[in-house]
Protein backbone atom coordinates (compact mmCIF):
# COMPACT_ATOMS: atom_id res chain seq x y z
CA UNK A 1 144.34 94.17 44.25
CA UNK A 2 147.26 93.83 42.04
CA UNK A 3 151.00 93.14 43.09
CA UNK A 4 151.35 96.06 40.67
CA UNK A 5 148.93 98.63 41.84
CA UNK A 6 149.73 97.41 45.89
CA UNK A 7 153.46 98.37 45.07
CA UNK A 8 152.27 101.52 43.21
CA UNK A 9 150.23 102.87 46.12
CA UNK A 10 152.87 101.54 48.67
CA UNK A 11 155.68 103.55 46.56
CA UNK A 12 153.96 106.81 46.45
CA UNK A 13 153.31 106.73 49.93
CA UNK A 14 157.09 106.14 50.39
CA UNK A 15 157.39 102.93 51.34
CA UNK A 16 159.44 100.26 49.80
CA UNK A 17 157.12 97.72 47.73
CA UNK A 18 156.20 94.51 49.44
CA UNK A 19 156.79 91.05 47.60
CA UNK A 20 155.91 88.24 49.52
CA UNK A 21 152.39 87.25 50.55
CA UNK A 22 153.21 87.15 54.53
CA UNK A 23 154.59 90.69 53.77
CA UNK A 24 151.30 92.03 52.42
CA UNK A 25 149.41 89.95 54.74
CA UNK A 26 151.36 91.04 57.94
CA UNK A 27 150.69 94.60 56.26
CA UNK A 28 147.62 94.41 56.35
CA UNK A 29 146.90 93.00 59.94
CA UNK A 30 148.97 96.03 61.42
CA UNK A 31 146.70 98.13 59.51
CA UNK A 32 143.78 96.39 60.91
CA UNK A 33 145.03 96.40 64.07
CA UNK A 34 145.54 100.59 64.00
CA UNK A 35 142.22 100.87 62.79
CA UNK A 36 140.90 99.22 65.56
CA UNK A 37 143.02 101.35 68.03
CA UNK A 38 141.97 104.74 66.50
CA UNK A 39 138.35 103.80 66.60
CA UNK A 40 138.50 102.78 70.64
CA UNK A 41 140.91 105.62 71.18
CA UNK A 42 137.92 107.87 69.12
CA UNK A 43 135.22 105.94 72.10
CA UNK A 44 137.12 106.47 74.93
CA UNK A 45 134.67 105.98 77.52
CA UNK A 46 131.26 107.32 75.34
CA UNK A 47 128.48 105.11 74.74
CA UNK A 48 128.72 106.15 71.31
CA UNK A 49 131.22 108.10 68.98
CA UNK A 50 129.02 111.41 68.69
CA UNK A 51 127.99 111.50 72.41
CA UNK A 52 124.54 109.69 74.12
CA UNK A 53 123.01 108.86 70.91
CA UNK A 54 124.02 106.67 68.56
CA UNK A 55 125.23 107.96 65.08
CA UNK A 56 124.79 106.18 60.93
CA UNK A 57 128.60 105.92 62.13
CA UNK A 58 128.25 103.84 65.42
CA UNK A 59 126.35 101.56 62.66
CA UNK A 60 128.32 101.93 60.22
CA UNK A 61 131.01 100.78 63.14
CA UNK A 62 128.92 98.38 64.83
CA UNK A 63 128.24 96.57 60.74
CA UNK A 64 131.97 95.49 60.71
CA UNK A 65 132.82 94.83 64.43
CA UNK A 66 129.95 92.42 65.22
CA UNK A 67 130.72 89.72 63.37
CA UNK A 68 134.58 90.15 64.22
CA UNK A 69 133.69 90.57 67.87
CA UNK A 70 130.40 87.58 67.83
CA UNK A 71 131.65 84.69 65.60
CA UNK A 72 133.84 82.39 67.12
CA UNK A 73 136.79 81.54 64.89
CA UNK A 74 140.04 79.24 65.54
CA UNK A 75 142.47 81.83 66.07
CA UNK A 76 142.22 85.34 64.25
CA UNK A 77 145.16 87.63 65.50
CA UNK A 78 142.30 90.40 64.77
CA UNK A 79 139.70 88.84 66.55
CA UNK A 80 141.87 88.64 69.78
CA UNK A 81 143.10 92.29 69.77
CA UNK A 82 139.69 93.51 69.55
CA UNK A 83 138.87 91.71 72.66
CA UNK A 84 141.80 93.50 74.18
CA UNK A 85 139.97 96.23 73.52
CA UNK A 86 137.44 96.39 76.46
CA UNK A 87 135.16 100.03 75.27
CA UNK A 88 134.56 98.67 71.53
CA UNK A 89 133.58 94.94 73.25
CA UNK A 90 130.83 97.16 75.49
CA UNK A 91 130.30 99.22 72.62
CA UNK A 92 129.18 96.21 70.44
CA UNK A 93 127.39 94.90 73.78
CA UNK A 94 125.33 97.71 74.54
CA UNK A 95 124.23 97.72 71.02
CA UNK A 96 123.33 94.16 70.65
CA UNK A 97 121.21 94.52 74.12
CA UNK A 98 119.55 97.63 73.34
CA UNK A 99 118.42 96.98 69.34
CA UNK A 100 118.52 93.15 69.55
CA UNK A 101 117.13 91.99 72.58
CA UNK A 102 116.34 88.26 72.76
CA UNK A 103 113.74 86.54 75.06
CA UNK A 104 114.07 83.01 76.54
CA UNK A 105 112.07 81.85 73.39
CA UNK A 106 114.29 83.37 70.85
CA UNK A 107 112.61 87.03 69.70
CA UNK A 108 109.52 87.68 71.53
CA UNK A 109 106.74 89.41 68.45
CA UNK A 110 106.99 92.45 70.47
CA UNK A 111 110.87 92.54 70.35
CA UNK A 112 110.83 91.91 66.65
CA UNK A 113 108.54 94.75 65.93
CA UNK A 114 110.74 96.83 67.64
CA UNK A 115 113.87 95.65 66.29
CA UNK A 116 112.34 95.90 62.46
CA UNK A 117 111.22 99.19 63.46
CA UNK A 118 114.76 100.15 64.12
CA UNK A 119 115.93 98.98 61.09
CA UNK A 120 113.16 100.53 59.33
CA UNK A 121 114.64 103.73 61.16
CA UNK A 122 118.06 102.93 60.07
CA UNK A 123 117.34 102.39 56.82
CA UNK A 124 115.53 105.37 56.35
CA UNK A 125 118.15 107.43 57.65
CA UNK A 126 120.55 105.70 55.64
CA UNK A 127 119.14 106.36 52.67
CA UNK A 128 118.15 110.06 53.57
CA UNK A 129 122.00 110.77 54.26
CA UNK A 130 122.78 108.96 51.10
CA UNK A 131 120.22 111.12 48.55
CA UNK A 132 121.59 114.14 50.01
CA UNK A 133 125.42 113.31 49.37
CA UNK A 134 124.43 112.50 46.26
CA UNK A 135 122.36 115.85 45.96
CA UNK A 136 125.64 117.50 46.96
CA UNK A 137 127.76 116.22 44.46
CA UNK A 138 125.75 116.69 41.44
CA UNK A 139 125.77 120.16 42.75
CA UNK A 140 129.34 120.48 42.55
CA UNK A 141 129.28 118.47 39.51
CA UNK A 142 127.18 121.44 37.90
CA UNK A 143 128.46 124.06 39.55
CA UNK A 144 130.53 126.01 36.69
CA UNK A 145 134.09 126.24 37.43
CA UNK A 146 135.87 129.83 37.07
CA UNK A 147 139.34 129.20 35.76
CA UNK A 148 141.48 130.65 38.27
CA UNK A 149 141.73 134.41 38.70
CA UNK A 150 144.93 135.70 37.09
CA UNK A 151 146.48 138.61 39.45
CA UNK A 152 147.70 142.02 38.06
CA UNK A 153 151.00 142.32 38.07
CA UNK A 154 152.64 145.25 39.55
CA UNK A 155 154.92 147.76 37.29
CA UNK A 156 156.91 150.32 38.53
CA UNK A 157 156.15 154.06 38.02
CA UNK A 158 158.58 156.03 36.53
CA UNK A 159 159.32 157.86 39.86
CA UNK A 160 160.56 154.90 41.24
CA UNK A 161 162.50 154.41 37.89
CA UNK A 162 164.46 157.70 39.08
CA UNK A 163 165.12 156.43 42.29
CA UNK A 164 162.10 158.85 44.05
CA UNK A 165 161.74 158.05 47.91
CA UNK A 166 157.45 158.15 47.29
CA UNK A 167 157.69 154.49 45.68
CA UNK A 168 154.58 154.39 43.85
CA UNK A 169 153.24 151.15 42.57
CA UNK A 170 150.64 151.22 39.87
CA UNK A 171 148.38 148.07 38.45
């Protein structure tokens, strides 16, 4: 992103523009770091977001906080927080035991079938959620688009002009 656009996006938000790169970075690192707190704050104590069952959004989750969570990296300020965060460290957990079980051997044939079955699953559902978005929006897109209704205006009657107590409005 551009210093330009950053300090566009930061101004209309109301915020006074950033110009250093420790002041973007340390920006973006607290906005990290809230993400992370609304989506374990979101968890609570549920196996999933949605309930028992996981969601395209507990993937969607689990896609990004793996690797953060999994990889082992000098020091990441990020990395460390999330570990603070004991439900998303099960949440990632409970996912990596239950789709991507490993056997003494590595992945038993069985366990692969299952786990390419899942992603099969995944996939599909993926892509099902995705064609009907898109569905959706060339819907609106086609939709027409009534300009906006123009209300009558109200004109007095000329009882009211005389000062009558019936005050009679007509369109």
């Amino acid at each position: 992103m551009s210093k330009g656009a950053l300090t566009r996006i930061l101004l209309t938000r109301g915020e006074p523009p950033l110009y250093h790169l420790r002041e973007v970075e340390a920006q973006i690192y607290r906005d990290a770091k809230e993400c992370l707190n609304l989506l374990s704050n979101r968890l609570g104590t549920s196996q999933f977001f949605f309930g028992d069952t996981p969601s395209t959004l507990d993937a969607y989750v689990f896609g990004f906080l793996a690797p953060l969570y999994k990889v082992r990296f000098p020091k990441v300020q990020l990395q460390e927080h999330l570990k603070q965060l004991f439900n998303l460290c099960r949440f990632c957990d409970d996912i990596l035991n239950s789709y991507f079980r490993l056997s003494l051997g590595g992945v038993s044939p069985t366990g692969q079938e299952m786990v390419d079955a899942n992603l099969q699953k995944l996939t599909q559902l993926v892509n099902k959620e995705s064609n009907l978005i898109e569905k959706m929006d060339d819907n609106l897109r086609q939709s027409p688009q009534l300009p906006p209704r123009k209300l009558p205006t109200l004109k007095l009657t000329p009882a009211e002009e005389e000062g009558d107590s019936l005050q009679r409005l007509s369109p």
